[in-house]
N, C-alpha and C. Protein backbone atom coordinates (compact mmCIF):
# COMPACT_ATOMS: atom_id res chain seq x y z
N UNK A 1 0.86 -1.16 0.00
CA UNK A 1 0.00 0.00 0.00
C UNK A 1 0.91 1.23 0.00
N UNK A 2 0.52 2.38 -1.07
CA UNK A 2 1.49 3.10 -0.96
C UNK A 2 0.13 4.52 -0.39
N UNK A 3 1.40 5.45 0.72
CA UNK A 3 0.45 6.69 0.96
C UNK A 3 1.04 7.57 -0.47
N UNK A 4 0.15 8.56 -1.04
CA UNK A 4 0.12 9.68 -2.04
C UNK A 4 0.59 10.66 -1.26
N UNK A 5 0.82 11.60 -1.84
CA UNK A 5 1.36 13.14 -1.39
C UNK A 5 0.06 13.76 -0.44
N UNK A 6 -1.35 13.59 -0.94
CA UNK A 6 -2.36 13.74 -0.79
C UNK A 6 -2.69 13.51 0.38
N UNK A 7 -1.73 12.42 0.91
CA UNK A 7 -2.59 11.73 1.93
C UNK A 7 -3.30 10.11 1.94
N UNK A 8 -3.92 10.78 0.45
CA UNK A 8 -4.95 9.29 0.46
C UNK A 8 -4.10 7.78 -0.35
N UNK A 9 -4.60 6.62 -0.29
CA UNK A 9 -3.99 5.56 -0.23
C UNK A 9 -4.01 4.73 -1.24
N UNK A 10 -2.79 4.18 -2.01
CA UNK A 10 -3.13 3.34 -3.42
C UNK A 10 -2.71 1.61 -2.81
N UNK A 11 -3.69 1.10 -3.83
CA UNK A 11 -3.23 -0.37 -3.02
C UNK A 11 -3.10 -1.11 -4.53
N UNK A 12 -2.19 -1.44 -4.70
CA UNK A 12 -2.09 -2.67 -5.92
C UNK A 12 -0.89 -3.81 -5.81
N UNK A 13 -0.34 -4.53 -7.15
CA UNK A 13 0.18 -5.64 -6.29
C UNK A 13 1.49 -6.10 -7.22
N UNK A 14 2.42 -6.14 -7.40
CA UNK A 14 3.76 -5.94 -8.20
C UNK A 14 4.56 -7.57 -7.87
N UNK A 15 5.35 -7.84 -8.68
CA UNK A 15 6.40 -8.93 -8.65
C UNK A 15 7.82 -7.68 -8.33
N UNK A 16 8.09 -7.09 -8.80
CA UNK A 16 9.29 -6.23 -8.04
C UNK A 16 8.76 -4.74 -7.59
N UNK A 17 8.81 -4.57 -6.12
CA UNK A 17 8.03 -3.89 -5.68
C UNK A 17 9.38 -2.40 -5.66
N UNK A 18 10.13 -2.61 -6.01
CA UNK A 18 11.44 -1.50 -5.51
C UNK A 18 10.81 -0.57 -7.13
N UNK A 19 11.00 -1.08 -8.00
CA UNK A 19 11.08 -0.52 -9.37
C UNK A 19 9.30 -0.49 -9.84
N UNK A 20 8.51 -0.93 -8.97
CA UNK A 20 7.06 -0.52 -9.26
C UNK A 20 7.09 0.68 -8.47
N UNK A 21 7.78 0.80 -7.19
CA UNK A 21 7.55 2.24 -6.84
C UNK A 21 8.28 3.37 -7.65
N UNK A 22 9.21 3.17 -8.12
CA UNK A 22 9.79 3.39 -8.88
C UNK A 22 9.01 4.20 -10.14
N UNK A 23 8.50 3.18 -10.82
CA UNK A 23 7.43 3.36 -11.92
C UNK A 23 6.51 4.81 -11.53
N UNK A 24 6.09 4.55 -10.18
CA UNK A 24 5.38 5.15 -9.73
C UNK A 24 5.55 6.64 -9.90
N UNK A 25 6.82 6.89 -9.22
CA UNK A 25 7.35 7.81 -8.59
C UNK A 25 7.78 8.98 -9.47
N UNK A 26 7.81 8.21 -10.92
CA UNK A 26 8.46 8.25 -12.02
C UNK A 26 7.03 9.56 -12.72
N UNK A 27 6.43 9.51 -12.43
CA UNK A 27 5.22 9.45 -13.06
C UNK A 27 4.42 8.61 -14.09
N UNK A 28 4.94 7.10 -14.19
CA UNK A 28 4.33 6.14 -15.52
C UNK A 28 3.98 5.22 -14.85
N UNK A 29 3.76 5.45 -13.63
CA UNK A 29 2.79 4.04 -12.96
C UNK A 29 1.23 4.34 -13.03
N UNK A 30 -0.05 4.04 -12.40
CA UNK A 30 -0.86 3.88 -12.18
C UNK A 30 -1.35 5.56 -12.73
N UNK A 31 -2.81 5.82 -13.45
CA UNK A 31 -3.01 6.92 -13.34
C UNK A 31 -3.55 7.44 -12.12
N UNK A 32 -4.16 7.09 -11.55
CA UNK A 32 -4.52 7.12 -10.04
C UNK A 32 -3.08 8.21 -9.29
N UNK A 33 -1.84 7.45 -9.50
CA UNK A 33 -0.71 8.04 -9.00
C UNK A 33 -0.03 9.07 -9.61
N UNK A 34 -0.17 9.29 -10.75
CA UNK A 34 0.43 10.34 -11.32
C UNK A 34 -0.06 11.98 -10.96
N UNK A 35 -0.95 12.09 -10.36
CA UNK A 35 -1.01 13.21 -10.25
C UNK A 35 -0.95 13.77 -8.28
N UNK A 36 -0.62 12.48 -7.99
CA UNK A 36 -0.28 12.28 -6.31
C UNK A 36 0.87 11.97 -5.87
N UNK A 37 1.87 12.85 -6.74
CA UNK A 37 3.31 12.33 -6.26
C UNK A 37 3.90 13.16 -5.17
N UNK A 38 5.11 12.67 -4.04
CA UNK A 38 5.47 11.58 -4.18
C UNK A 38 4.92 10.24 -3.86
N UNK A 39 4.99 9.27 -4.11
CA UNK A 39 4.33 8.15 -3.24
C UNK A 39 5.46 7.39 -2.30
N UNK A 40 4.86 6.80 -1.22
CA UNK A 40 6.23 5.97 -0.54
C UNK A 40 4.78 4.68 0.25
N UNK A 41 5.81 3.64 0.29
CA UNK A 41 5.30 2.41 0.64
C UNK A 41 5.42 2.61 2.35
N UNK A 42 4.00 2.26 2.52
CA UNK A 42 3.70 2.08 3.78
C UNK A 42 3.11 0.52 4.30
N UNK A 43 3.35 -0.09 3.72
CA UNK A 43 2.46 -1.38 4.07
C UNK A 43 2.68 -2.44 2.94
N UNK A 44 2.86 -3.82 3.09
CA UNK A 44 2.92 -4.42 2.16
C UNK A 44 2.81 -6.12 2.76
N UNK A 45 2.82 -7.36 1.87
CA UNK A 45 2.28 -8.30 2.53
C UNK A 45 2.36 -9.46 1.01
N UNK A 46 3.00 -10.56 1.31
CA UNK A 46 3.98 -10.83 0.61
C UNK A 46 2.62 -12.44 0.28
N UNK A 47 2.86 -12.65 -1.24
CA UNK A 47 1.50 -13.88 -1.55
C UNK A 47 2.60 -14.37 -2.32
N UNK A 48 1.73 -16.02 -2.10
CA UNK A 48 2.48 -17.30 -2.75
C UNK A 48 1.83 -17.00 -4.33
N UNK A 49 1.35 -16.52 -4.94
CA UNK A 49 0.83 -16.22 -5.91
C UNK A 49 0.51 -15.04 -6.51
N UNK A 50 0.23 -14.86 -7.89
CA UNK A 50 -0.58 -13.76 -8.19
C UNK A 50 -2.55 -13.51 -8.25
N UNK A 51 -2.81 -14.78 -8.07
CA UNK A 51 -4.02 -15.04 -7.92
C UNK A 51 -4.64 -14.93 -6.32
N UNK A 52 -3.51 -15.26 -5.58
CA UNK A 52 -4.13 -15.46 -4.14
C UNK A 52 -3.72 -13.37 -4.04
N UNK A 53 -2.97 -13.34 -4.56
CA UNK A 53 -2.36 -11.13 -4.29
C UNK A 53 -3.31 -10.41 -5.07
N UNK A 54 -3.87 -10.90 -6.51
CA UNK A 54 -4.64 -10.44 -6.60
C UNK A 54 -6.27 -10.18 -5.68
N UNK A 55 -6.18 -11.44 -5.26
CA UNK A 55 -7.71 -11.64 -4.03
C UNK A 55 -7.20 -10.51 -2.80
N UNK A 56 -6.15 -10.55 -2.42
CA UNK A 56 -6.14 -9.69 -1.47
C UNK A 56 -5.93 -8.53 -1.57
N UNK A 57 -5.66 -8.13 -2.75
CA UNK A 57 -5.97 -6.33 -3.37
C UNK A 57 -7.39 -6.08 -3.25
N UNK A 58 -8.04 -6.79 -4.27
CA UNK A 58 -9.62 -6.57 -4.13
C UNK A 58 -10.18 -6.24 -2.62
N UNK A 59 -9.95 -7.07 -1.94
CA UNK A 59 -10.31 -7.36 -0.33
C UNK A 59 -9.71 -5.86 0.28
N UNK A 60 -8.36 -5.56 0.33
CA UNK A 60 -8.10 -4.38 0.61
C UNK A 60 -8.80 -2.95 0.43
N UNK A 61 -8.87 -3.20 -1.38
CA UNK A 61 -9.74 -2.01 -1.80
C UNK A 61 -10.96 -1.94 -1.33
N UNK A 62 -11.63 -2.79 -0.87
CA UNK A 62 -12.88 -2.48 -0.57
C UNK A 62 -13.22 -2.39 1.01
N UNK A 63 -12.25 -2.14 1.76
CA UNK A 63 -12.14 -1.81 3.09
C UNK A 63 -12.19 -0.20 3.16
N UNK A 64 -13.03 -0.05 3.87
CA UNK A 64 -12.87 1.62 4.33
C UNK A 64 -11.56 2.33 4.99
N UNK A 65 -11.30 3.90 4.81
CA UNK A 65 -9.89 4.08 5.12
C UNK A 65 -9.74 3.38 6.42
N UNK A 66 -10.46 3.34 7.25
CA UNK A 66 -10.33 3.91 8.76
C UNK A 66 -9.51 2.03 9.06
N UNK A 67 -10.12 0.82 8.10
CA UNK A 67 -9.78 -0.54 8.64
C UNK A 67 -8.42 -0.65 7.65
N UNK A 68 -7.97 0.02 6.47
CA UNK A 68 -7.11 0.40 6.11
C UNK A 68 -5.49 0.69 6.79
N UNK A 69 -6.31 2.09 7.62
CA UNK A 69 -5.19 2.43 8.24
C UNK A 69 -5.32 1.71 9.73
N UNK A 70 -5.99 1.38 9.97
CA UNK A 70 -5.62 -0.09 11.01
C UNK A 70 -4.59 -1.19 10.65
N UNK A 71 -4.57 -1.56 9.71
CA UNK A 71 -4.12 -2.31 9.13
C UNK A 71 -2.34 -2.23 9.24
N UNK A 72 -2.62 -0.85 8.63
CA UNK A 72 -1.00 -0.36 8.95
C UNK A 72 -0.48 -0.71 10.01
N UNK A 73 -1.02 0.05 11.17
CA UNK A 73 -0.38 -0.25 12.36
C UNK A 73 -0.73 -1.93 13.16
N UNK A 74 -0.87 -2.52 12.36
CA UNK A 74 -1.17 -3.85 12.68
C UNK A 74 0.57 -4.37 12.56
């Protein structure tokens, strides 16, 4: 999960997470992110798959900020 400049929170799900932030940061990642730079990784959570990481993006995104940022400090 990365926080935006903004404040508010992007959640998606990468095989190299150094050079997806990267991407990010860059301005050629996500459009969502390009106009919320800088971004920096606050949270992250490591899947035997891309199918089981994809399920847990979905699941993420659809959590409200507040169980979100619980999460963090979990």
């Amino acid at each position: 999960m990365l926080e935006c400049a903004d404040g508010s929170l992007y959640t998606g799900i990468a095989r190299d997470l150094d050079a997806r932030i990267k991407t990010h940061n860059e301005g050629t990642g996500a459009k969502y992110t390009r106009g919320r730079l800088p971004v920096k990784l606050v949270y992250r959570e490591v899947a035997k798959n891309r199918a089981s990481a994809s399920q847990r993006e979905h699941e993420i995104k659809q959590m409200p900020r507040q169980s979100k940022l619980a999460l963090l400090s979990s």
